[in-house]
PDB file of N, CA and C in Angstrom:
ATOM      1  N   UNK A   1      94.990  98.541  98.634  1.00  0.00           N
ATOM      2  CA  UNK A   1      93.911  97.874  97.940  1.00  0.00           C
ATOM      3  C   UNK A   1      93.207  98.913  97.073  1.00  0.00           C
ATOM      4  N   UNK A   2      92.890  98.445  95.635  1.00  0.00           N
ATOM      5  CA  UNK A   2      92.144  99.491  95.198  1.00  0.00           C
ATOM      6  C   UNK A   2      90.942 100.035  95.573  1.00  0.00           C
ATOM      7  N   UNK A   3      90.395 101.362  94.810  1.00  0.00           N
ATOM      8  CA  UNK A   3      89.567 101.378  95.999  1.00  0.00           C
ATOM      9  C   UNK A   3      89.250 102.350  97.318  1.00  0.00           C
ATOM     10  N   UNK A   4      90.047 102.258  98.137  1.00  0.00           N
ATOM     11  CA  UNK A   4      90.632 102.580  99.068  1.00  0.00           C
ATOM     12  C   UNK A   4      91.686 103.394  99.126  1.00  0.00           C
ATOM     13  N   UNK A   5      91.801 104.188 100.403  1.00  0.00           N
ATOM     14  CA  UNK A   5      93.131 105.470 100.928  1.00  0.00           C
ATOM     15  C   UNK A   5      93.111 105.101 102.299  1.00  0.00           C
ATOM     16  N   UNK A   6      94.248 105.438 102.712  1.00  0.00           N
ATOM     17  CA  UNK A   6      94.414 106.323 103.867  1.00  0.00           C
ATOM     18  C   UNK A   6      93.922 107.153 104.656  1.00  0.00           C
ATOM     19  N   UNK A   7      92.830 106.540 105.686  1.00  0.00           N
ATOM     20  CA  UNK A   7      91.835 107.773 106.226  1.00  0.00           C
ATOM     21  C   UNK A   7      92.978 109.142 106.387  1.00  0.00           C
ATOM     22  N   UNK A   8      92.368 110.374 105.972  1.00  0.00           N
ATOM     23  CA  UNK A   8      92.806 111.404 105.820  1.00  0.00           C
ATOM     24  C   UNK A   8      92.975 112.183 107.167  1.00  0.00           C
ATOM     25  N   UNK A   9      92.661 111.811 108.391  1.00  0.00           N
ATOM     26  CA  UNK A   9      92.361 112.436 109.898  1.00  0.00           C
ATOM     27  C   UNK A   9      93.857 111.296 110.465  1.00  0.00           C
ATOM     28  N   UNK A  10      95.137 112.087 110.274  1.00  0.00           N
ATOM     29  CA  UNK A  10      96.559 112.116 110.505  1.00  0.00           C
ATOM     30  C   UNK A  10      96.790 111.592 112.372  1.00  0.00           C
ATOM     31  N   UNK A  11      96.244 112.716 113.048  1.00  0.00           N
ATOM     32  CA  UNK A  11      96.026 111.845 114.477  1.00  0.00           C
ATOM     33  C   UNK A  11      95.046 110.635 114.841  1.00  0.00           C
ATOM     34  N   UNK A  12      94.450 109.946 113.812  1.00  0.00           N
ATOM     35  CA  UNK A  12      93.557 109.108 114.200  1.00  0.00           C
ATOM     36  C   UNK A  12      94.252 107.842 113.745  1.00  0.00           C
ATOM     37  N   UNK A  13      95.044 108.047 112.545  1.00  0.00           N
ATOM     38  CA  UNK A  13      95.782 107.391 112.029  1.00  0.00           C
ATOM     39  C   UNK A  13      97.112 106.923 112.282  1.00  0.00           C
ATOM     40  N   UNK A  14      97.507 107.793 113.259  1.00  0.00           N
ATOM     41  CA  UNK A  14      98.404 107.983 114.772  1.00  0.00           C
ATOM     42  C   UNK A  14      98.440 106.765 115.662  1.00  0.00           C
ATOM     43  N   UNK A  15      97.216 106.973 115.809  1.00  0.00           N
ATOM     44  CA  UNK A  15      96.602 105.888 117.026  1.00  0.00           C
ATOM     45  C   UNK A  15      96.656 105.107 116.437  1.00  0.00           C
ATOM     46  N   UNK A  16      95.679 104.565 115.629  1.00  0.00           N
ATOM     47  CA  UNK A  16      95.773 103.029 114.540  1.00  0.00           C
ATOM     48  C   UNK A  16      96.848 102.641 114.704  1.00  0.00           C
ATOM     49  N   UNK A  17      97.831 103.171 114.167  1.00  0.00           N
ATOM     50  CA  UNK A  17      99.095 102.373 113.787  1.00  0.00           C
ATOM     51  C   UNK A  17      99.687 102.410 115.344  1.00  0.00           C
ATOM     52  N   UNK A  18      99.841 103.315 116.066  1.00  0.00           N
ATOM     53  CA  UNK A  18     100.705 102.995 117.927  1.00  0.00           C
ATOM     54  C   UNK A  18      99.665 101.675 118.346  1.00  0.00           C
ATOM     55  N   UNK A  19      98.521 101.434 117.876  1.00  0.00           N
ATOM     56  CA  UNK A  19      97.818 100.481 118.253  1.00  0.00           C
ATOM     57  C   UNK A  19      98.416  98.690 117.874  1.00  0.00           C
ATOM     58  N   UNK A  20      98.634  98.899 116.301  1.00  0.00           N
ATOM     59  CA  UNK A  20      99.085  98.120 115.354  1.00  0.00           C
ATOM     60  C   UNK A  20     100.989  97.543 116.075  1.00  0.00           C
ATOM     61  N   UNK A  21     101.297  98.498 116.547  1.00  0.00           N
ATOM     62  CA  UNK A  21     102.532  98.187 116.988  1.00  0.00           C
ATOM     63  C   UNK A  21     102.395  97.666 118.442  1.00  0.00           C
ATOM     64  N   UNK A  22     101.397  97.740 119.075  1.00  0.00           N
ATOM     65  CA  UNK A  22     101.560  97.595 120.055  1.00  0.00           C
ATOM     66  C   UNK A  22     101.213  95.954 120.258  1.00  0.00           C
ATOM     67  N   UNK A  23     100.172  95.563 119.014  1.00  0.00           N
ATOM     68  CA  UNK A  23      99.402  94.713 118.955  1.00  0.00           C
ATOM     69  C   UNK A  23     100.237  93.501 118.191  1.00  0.00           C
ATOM     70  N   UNK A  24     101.717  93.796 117.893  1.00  0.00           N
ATOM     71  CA  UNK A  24     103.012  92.935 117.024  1.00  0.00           C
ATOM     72  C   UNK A  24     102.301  92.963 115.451  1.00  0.00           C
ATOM     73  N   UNK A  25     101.566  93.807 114.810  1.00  0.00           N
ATOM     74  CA  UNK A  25     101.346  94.032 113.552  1.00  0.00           C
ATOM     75  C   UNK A  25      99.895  93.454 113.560  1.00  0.00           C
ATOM     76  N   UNK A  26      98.962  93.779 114.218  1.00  0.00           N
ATOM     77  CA  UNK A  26      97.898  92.697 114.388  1.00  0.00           C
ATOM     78  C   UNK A  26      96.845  93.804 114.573  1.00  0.00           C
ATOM     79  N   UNK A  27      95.882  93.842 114.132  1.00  0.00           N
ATOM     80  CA  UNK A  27      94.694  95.276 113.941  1.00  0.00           C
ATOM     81  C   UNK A  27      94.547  95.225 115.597  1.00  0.00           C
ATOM     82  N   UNK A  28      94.685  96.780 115.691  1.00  0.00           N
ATOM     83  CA  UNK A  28      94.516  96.916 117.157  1.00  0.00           C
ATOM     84  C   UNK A  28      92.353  96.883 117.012  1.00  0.00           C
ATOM     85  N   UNK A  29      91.572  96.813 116.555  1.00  0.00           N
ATOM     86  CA  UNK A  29      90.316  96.694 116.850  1.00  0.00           C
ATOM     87  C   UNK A  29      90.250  94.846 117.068  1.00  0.00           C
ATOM     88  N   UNK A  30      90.791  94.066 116.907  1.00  0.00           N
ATOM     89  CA  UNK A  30      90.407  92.413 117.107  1.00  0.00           C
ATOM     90  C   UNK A  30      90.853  92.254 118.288  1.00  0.00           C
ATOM     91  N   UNK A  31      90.369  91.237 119.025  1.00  0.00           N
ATOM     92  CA  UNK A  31      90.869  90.725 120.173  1.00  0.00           C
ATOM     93  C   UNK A  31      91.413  89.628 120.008  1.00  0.00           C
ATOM     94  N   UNK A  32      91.315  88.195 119.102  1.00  0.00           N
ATOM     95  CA  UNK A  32      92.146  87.075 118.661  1.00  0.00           C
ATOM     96  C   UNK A  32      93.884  88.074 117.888  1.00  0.00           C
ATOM     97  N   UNK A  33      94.314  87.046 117.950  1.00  0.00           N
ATOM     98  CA  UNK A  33      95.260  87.350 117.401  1.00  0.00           C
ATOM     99  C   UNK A  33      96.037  86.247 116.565  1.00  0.00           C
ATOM    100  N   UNK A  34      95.886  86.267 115.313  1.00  0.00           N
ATOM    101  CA  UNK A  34      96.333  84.949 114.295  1.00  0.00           C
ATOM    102  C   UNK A  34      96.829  85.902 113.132  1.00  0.00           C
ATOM    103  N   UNK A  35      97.183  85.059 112.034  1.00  0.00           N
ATOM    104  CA  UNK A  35      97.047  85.419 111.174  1.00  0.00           C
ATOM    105  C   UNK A  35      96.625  85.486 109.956  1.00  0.00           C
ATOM    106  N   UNK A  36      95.184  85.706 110.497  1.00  0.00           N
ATOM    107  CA  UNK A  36      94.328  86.531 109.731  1.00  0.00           C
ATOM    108  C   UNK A  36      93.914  88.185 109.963  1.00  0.00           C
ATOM    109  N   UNK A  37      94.332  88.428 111.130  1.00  0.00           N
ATOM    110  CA  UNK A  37      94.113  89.425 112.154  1.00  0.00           C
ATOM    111  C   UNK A  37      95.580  90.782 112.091  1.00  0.00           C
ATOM    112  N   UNK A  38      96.734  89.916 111.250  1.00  0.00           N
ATOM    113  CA  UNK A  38      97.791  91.129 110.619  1.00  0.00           C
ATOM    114  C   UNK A  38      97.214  92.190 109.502  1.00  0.00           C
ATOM    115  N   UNK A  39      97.361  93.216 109.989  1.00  0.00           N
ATOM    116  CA  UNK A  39      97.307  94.521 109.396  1.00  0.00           C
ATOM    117  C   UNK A  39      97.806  94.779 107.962  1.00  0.00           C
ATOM    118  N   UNK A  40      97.395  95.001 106.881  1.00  0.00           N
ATOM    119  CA  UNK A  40      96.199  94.443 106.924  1.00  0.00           C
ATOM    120  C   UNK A  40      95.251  93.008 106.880  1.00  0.00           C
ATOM    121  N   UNK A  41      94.335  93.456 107.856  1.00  0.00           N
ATOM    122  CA  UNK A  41      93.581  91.996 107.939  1.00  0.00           C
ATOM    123  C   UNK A  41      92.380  91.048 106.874  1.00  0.00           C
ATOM    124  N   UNK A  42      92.526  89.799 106.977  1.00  0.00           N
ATOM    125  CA  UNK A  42      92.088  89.265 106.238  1.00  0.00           C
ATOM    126  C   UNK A  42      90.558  89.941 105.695  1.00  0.00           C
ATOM    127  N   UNK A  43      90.036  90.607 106.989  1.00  0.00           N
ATOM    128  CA  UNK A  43      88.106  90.959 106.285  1.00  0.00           C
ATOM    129  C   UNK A  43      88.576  91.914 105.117  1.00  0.00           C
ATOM    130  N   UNK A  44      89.385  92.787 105.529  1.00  0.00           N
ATOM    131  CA  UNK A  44      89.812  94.034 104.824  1.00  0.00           C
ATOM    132  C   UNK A  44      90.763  93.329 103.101  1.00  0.00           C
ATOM    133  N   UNK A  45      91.057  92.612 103.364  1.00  0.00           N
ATOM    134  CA  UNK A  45      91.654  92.167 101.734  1.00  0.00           C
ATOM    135  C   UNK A  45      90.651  91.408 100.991  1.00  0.00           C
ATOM    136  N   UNK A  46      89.697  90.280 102.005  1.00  0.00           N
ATOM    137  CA  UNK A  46      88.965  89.582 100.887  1.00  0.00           C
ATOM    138  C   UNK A  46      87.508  90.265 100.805  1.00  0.00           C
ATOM    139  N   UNK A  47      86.999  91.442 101.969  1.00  0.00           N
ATOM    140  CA  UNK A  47      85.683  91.376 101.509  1.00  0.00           C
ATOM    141  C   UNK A  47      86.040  93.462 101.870  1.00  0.00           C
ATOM    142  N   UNK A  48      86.871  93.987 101.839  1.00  0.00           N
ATOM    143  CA  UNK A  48      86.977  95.445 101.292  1.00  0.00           C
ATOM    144  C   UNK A  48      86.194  96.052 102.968  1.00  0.00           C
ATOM    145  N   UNK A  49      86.504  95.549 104.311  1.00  0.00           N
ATOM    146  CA  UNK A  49      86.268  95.828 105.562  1.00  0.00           C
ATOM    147  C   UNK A  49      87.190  96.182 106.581  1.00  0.00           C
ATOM    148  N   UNK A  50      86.891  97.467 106.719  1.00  0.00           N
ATOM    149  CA  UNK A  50      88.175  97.991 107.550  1.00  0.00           C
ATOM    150  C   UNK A  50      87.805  98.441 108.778  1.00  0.00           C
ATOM    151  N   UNK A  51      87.665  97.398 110.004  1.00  0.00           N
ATOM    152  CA  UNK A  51      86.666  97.676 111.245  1.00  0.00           C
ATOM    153  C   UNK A  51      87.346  99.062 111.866  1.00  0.00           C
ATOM    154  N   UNK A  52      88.696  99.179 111.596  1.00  0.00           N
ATOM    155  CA  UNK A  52      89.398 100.563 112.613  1.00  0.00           C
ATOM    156  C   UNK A  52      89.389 101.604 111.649  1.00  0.00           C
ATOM    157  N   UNK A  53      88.791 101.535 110.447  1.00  0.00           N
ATOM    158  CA  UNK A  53      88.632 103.188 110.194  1.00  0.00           C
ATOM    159  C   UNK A  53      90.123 103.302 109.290  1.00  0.00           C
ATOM    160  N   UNK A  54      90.982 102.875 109.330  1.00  0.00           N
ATOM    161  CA  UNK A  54      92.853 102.923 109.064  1.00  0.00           C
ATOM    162  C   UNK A  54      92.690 103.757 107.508  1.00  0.00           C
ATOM    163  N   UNK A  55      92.141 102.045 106.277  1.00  0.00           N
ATOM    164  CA  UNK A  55      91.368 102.223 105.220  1.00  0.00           C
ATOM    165  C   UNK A  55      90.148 102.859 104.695  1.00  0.00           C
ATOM    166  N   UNK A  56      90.136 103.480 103.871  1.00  0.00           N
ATOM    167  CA  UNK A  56      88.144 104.074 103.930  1.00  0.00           C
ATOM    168  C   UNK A  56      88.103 104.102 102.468  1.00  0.00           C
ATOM    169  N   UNK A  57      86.804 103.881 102.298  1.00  0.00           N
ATOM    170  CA  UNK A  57      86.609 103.954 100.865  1.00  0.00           C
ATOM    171  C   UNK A  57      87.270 105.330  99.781  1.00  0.00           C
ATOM    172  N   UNK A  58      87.626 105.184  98.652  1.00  0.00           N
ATOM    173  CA  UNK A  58      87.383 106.368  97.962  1.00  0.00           C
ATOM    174  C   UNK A  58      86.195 106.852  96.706  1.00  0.00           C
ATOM    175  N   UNK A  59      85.860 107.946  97.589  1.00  0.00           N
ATOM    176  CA  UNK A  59      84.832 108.195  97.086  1.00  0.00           C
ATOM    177  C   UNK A  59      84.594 108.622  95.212  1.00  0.00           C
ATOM    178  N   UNK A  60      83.909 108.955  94.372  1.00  0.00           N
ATOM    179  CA  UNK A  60      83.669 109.200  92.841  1.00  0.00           C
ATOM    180  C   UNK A  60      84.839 110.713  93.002  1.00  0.00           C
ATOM    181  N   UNK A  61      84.182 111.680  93.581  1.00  0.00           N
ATOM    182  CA  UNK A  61      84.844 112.473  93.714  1.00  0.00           C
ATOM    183  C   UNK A  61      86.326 113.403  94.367  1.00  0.00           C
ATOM    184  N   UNK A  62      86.824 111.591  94.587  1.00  0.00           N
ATOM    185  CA  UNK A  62      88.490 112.438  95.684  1.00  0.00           C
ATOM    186  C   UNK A  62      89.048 111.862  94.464  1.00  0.00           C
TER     187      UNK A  62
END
C-alpha cells in the first residue's frame, strides 16, 4: 500500500508472519477469523491500520 513499508525490526517481523501462518493467512493480532481478517486485513487496506505493527507508516524523511 502506498504509503507504507515493511516495519524495519526483521525479528519482529519474524513473528508477525510465524503468527500469520499459523493463523491460515489471517492477522495473527484478531481473534475472528473471516475474510476480512486475511493479511493483509481489511482495516489496513481501507482505512491505512496496521494493529500488528507488520506495516508502518513512511515517514517525509525515509
Amino acid at each position: 500500500m502506498k504509503g507504507f513499508r515493511l516495519n524495519p525490526d526483521k525479528e519482529y517481523v519474524n513473528k508477525i508472519i510465524e503468527g500469520t501462518h499459523k493463523k491460515n493467512g489471517h492477522c495473527p493480532c484478531r481473534v475472528k477469523q473471516d475474510d476480512s481478517t486475511l493479511c493483509p486485513c481489511d482495516e489496513f487496506i481501507k482505512e491505512g491500520i496496521c494493529k500488528c505493527k507488520l506495516f508502518i507508516p513512511i515517514k517525509n524523511n525515509e
